[in-house]
Every structure is written in structure tokens, then in C-alpha cells.
C-alpha atoms as a PDB file:
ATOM      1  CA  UNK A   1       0.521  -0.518   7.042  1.00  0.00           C
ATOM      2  CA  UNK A   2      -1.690   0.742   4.181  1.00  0.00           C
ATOM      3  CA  UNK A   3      -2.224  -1.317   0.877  1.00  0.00           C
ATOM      4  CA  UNK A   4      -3.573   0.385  -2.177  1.00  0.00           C
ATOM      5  CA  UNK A   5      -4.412  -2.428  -5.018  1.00  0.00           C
ATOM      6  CA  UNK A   6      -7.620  -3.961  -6.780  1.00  0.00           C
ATOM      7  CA  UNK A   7      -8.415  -7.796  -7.656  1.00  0.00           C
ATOM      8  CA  UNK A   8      -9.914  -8.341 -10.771  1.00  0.00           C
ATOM      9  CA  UNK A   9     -12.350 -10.814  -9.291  1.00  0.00           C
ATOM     10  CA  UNK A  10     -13.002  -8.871  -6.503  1.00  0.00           C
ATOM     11  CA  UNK A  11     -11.991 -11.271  -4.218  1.00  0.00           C
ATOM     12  CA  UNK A  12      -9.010 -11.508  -1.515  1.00  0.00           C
ATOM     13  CA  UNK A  13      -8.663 -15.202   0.125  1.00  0.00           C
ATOM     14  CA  UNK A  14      -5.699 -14.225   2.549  1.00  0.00           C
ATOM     15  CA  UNK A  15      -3.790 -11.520   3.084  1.00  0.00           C
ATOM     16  CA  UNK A  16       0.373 -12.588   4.063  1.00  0.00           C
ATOM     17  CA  UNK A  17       2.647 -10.434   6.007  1.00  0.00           C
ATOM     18  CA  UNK A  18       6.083 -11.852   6.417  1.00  0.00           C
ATOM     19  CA  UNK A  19       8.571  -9.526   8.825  1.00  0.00           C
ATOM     20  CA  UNK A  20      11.807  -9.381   7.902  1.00  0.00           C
ATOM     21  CA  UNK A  21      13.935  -8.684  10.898  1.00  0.00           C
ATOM     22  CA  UNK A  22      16.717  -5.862  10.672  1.00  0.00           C
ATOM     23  CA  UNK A  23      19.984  -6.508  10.791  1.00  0.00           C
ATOM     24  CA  UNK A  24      21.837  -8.685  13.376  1.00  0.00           C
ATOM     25  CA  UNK A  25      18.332  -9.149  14.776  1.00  0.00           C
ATOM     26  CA  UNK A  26      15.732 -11.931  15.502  1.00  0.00           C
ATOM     27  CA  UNK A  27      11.884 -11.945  15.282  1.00  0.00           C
ATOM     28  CA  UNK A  28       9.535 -14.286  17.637  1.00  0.00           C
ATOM     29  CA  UNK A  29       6.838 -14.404  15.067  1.00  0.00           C
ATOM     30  CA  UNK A  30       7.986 -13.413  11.105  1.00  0.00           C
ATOM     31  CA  UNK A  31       4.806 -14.503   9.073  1.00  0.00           C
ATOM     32  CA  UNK A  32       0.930 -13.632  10.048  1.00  0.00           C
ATOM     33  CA  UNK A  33      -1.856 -14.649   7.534  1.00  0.00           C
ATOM     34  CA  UNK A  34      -5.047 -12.891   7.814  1.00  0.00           C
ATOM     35  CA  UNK A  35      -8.473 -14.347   6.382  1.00  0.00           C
ATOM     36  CA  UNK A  36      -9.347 -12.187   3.448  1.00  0.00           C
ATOM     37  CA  UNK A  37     -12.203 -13.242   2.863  1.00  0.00           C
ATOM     38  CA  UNK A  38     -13.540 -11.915   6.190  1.00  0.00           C
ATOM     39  CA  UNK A  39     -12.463  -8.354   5.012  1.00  0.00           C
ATOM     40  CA  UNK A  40     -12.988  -8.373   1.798  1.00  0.00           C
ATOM     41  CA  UNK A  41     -15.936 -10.549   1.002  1.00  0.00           C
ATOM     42  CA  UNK A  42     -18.209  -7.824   2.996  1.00  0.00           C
ATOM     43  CA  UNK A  43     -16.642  -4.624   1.110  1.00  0.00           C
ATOM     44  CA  UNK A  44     -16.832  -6.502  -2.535  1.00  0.00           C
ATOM     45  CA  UNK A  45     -20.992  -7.163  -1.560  1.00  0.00           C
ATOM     46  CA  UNK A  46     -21.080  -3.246  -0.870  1.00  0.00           C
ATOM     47  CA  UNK A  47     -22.520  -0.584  -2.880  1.00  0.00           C
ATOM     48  CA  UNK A  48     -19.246   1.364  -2.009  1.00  0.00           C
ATOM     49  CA  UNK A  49     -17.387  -0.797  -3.731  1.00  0.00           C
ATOM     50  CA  UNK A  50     -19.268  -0.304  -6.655  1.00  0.00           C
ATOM     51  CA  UNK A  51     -17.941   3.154  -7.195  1.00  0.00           C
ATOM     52  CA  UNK A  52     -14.416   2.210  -7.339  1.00  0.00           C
ATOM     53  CA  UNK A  53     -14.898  -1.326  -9.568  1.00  0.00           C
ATOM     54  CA  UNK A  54     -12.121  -3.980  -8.121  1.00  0.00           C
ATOM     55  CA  UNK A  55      -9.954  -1.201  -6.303  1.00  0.00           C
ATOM     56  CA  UNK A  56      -9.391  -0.844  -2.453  1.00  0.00           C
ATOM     57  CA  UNK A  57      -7.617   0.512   0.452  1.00  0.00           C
ATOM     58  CA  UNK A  58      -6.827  -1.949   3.654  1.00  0.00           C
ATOM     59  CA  UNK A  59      -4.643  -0.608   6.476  1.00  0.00           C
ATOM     60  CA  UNK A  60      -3.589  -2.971   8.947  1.00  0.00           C
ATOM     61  CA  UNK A  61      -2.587  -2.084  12.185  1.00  0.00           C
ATOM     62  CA  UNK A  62       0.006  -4.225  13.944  1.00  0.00           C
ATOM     63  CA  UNK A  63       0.442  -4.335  17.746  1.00  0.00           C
ATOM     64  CA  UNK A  64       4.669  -5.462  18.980  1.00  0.00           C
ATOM     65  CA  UNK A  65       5.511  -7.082  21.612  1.00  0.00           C
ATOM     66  CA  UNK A  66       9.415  -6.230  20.363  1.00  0.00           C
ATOM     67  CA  UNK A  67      10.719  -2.876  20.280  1.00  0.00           C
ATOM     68  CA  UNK A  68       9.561  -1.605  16.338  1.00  0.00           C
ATOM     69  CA  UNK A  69      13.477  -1.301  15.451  1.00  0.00           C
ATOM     70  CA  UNK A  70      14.015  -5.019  15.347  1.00  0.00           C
ATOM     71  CA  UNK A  71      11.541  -4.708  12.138  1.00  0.00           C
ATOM     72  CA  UNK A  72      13.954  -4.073   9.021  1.00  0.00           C
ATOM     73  CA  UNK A  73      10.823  -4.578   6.672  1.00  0.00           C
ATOM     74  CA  UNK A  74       7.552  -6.064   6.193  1.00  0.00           C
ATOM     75  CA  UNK A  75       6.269  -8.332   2.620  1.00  0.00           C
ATOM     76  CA  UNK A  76       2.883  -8.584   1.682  1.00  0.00           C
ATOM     77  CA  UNK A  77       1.132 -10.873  -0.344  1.00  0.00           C
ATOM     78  CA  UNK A  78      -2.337 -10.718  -1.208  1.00  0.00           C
ATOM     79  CA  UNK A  79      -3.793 -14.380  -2.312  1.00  0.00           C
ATOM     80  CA  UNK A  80      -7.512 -15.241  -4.120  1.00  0.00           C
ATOM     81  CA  UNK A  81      -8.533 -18.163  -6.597  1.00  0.00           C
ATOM     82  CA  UNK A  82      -6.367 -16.838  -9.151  1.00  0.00           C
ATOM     83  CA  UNK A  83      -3.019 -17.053  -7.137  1.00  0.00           C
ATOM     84  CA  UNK A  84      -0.444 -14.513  -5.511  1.00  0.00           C
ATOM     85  CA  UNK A  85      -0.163 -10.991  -5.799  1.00  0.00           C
ATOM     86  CA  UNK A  86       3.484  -9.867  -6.312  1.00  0.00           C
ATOM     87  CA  UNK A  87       4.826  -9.932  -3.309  1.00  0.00           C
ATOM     88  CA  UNK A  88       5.348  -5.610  -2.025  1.00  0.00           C
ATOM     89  CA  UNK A  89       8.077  -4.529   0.766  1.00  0.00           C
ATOM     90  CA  UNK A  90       7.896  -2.320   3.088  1.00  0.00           C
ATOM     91  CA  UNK A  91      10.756  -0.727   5.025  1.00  0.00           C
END
């Protein structure tokens, strides 16, 4: 999954994923929160960051143990000392 976005303070605290499971199916696991301070705190102390002001790209690669089609989307939320994001879907 690939986020495009930027934080004003140029900080992420957590990143949320929440999996929505398609129809008529069920998910063992539906929410994963990743530290993002661990991933971000490193790139925001960069001098590449410094070329592109508060704006990033993170992909996150997810690994099933479920056949992919049980997926019917995937939310992200991106959270930091200001709050939430708006919370993006993807299908």
C-alpha cells in the first residue's frame, strides 16, 4: 500500500490500518498499528526531507496469512500530536 501525504509538524506518531473484510467474509486480525515515530522520526531528521518540506511517500508491504480476496478494503489513519488524519480507503 503506498501513502502520499505531508504533516505539518513533520511528525507521524502511529500509522492505523484497519481491514475491512469483503463481503460475506471474516478477517483474523482487522486493525494493525505501526509506530510512526520509528519511520518517520529518522526521515523528518534527514537532509532528504528537507527538499520536499513536510511531504512523504511510505509504502507498506503486508504479508496474509488469508487468501488476499477476503480483503474488501483497507483504512488508514495517520496519527501525531495534533490528532488524526482523515481516515483514506483503499479497495
Amino acid at each position: 500500500m503506498a501513502i502520499l501525504g505531508y504533516s505539518n509538524i513533520r511528525s507521524v506518531d502511529h500509522v492505523v490500518f484497519h481491514f475491512v473484510p469483503a463481503q460475506g467474509k471474516t478477517l483474523s486480525t482487522s486493525d494493525i498499528s505501526i509506530d510512526g515515530a520509528a519511520l518517520f522520526g529518522p526521515y523528518y531528521q534527514s537532509a532528504a526531507s528537507n527538499t520536499v518540506g513536510s511531504a512523504f511517500e511510505y509504502d507498506q508491504v503486508f504479508n496474509l496469512s488469508e487468501d488476499a480476496s477476503v480483503v474488501g478494503a483497507v483504512q488508514v489513519t495517520l496519527v501525531n500530536s495534533l490528532g488524526s488524519s482523515q481516515t483514506e480507503t483503499a479497495q
